[in-house]
N, C-alpha and C. Protein backbone atom coordinates (compact mmCIF):
# COMPACT_ATOMS: atom_id res chain seq x y z
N UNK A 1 112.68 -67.15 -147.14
CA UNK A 1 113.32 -66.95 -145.86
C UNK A 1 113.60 -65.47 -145.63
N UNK A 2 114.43 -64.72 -146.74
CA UNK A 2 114.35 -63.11 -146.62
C UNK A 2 112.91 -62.98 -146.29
N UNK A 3 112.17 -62.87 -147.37
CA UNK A 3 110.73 -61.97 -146.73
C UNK A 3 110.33 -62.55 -145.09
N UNK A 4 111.03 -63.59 -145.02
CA UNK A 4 109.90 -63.86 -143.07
C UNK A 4 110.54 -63.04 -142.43
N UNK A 5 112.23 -62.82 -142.69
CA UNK A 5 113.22 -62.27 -141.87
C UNK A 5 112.47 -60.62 -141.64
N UNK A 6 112.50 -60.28 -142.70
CA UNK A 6 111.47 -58.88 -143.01
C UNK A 6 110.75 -58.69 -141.91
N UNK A 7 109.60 -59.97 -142.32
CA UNK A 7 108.16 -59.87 -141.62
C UNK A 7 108.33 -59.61 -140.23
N UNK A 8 109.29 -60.37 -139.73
CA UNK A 8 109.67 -60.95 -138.41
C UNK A 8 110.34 -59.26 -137.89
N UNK A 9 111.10 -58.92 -138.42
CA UNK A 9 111.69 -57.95 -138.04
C UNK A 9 110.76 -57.19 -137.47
N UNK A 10 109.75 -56.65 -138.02
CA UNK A 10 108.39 -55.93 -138.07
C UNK A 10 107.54 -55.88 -137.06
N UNK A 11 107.77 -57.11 -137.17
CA UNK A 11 106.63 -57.68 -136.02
C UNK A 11 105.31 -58.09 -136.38
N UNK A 12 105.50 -58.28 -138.25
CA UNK A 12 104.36 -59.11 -138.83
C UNK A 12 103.99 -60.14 -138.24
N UNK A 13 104.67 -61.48 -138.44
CA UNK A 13 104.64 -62.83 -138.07
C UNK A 13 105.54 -63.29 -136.61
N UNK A 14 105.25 -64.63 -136.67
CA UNK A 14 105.90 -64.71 -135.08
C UNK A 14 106.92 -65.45 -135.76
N UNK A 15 108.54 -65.78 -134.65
CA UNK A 15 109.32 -66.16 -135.19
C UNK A 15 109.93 -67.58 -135.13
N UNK A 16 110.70 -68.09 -135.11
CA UNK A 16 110.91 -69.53 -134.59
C UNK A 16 111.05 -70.07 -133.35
N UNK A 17 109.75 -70.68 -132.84
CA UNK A 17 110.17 -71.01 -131.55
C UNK A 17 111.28 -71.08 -131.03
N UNK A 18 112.17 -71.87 -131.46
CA UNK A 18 113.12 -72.76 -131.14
C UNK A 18 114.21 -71.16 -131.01
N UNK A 19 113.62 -70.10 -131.22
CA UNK A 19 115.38 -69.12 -131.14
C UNK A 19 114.75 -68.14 -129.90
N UNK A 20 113.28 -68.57 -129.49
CA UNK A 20 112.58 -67.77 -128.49
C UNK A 20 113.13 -66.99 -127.43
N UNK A 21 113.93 -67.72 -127.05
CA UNK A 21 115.27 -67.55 -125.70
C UNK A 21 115.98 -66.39 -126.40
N UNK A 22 116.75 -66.81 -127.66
CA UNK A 22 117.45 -65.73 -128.04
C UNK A 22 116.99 -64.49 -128.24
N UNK A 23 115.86 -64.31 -129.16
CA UNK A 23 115.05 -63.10 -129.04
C UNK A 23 114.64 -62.34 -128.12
N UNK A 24 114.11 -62.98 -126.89
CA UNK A 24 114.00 -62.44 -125.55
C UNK A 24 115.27 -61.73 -125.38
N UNK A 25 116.49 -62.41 -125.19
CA UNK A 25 117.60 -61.72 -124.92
C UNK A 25 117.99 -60.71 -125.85
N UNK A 26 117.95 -61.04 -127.00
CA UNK A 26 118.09 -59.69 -128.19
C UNK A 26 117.26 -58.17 -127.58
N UNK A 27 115.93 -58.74 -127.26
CA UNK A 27 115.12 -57.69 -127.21
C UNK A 27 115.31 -56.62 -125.85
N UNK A 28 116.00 -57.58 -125.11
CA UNK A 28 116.93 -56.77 -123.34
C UNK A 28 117.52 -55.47 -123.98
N UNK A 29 118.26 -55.92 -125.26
CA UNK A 29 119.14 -54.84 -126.04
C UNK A 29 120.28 -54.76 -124.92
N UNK A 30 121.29 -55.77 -124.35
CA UNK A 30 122.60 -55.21 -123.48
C UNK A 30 122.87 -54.88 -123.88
N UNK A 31 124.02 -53.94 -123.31
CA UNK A 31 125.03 -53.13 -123.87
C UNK A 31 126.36 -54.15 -124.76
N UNK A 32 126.85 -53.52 -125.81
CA UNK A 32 127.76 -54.37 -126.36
C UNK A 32 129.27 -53.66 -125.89
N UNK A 33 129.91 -54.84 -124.81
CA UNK A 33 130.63 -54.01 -124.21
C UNK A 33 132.35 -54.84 -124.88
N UNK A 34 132.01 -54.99 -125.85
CA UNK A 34 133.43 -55.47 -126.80
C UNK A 34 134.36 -54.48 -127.61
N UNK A 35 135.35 -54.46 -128.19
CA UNK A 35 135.53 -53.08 -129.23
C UNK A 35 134.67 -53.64 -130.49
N UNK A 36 134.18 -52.43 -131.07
CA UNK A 36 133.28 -52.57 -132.59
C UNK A 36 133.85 -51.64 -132.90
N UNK A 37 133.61 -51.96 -134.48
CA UNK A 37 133.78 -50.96 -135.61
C UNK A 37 132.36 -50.93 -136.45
N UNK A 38 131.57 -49.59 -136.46
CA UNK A 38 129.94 -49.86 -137.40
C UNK A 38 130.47 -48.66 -138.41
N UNK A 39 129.07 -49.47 -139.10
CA UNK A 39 129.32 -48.98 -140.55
C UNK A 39 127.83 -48.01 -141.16
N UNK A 40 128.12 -47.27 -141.82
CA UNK A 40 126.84 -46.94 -142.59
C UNK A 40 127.13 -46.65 -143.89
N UNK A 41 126.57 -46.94 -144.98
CA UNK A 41 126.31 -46.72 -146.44
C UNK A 41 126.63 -45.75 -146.83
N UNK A 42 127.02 -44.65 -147.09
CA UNK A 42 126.82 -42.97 -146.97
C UNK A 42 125.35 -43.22 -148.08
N UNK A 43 125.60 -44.54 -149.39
CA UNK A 43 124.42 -44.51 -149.99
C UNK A 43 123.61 -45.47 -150.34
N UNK A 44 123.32 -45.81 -148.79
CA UNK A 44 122.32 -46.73 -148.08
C UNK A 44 120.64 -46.85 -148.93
N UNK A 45 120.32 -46.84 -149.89
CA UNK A 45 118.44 -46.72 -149.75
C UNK A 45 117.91 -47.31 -149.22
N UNK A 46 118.29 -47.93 -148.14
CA UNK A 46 117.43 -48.88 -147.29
C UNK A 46 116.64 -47.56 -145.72
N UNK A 47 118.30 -47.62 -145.62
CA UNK A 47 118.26 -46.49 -143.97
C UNK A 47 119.32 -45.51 -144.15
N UNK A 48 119.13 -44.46 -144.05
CA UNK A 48 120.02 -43.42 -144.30
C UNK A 48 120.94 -43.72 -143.07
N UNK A 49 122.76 -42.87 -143.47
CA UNK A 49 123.56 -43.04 -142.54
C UNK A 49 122.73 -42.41 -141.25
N UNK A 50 123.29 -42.51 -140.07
CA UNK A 50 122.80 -41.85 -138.73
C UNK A 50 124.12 -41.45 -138.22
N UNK A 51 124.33 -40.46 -137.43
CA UNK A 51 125.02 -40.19 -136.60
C UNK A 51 125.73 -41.00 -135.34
N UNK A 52 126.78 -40.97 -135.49
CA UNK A 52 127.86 -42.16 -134.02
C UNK A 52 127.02 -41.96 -132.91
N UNK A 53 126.72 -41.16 -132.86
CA UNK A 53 126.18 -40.56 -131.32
C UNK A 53 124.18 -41.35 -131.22
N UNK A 54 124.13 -40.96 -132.75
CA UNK A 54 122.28 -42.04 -132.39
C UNK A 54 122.35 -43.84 -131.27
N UNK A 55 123.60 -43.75 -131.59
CA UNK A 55 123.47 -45.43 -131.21
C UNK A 55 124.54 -45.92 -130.10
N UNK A 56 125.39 -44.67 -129.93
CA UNK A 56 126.46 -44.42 -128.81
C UNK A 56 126.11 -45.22 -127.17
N UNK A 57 125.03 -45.24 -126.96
CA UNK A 57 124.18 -45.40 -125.33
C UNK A 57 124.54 -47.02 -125.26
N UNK A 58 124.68 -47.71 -126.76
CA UNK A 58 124.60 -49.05 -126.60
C UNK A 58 125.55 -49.71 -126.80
N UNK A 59 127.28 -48.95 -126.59
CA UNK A 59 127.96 -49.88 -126.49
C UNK A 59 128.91 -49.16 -125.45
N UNK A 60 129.42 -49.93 -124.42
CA UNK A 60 130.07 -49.54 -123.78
C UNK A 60 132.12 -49.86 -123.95
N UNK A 61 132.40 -50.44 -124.57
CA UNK A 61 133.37 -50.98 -125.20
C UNK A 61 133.82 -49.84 -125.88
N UNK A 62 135.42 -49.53 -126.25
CA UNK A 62 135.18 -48.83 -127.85
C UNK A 62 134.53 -48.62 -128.83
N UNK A 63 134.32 -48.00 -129.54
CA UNK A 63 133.88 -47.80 -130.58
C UNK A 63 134.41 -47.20 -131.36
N UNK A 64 134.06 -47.34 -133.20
CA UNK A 64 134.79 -46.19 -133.89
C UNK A 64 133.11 -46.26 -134.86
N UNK A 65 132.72 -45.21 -135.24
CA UNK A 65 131.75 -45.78 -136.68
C UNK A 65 131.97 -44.72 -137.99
N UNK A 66 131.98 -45.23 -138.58
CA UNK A 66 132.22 -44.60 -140.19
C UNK A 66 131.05 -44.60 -140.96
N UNK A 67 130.80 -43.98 -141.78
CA UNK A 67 130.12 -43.64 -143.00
C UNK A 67 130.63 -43.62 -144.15
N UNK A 68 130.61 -44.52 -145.10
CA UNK A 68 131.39 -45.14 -146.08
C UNK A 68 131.42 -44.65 -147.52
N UNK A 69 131.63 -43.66 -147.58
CA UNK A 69 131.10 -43.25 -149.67
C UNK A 69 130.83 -44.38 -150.38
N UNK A 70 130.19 -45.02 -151.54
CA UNK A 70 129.75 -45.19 -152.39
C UNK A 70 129.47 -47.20 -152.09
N UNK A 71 128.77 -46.74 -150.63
CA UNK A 71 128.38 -48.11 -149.86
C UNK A 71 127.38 -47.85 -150.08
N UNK A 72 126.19 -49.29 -149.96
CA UNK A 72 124.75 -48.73 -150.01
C UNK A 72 124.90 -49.51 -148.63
N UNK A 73 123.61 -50.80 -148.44
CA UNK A 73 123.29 -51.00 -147.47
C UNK A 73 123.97 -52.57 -147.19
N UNK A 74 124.68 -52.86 -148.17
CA UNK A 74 125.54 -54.69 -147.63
C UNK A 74 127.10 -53.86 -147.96
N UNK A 75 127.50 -53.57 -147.26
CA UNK A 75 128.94 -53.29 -146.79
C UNK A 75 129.62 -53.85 -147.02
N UNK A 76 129.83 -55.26 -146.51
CA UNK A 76 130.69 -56.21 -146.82
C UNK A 76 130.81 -56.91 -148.14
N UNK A 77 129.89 -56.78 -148.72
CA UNK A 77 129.94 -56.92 -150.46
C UNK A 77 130.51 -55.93 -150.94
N UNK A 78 130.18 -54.75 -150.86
CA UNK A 78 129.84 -53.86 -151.81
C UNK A 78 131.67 -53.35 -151.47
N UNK A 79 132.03 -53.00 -150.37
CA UNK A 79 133.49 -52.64 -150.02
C UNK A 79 134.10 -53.24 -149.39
N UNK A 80 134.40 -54.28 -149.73
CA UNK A 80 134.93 -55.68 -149.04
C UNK A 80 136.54 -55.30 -148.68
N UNK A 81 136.96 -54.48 -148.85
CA UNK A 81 138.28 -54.01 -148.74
C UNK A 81 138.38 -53.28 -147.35
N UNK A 82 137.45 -52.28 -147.21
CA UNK A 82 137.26 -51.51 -145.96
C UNK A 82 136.90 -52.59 -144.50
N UNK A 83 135.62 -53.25 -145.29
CA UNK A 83 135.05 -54.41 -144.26
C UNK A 83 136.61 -55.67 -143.74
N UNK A 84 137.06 -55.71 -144.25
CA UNK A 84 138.01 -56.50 -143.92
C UNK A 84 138.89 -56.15 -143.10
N UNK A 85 139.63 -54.71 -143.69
CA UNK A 85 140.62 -53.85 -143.08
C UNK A 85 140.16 -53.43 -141.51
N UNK A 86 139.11 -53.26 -141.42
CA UNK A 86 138.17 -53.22 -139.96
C UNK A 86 137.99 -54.87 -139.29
N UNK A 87 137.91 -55.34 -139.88
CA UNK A 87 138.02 -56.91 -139.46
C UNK A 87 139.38 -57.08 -138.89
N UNK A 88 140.55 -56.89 -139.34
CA UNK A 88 141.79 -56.93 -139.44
C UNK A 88 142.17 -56.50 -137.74
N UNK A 89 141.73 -54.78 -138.19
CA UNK A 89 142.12 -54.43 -136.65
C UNK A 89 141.62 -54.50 -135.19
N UNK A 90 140.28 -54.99 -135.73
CA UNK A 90 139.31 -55.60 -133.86
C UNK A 90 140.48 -56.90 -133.95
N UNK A 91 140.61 -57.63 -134.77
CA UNK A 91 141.87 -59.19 -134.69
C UNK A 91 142.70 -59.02 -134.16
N UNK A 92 143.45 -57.93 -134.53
CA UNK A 92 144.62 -57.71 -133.93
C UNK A 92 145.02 -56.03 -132.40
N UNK A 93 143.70 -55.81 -132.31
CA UNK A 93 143.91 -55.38 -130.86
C UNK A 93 143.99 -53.89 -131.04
N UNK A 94 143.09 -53.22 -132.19
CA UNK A 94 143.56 -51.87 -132.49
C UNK A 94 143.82 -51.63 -133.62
């Protein structure tokens, strides 16, 4: 199931009918106009951190984004303390 997710990502293989609708809409890319908190790895080997501002255009809501020291690329495993504490405050309004 990882490797199709991969493939799929890519644009190797095609994906599940049945989420067709959703993908279409994924692929609109709206704006995410909720408060978020994003994250990056500082030591990601997947995708290096990027800059707040690379990805800024696509949310219109608040935002805050961080770059995390000694995160790679699953966040919520790896610093489950931070991921939470950010969980915590979109919950409670700030």
């Amino acid at each position: 199931m990882v490797i199709h997710s991969y493939r799929h990502r890519y644009n190797l293989v095609p994906g599940d009918p049945a989420c067709a609708d959703i993908e279409r809409q994924l692929a609109m890319q709206p704006p995410i106009t909720v408060p978020t908190i994003t994250f990056d790895g500082a030591d990601d080997g997947v995708r290096p951190p990027s800059p707040a501002s690379a990805h800024a255009h696509r949310f219109t809501g608040t935002r805050e984004h961080h770059v995390v020291p000694g995160a790679g690329h699953n966040l919520p495993q790896e610093k489950p303390a931070v991921f939470a504490q950010a969980v915590l405050r979109l919950v409670r309004g700030g």
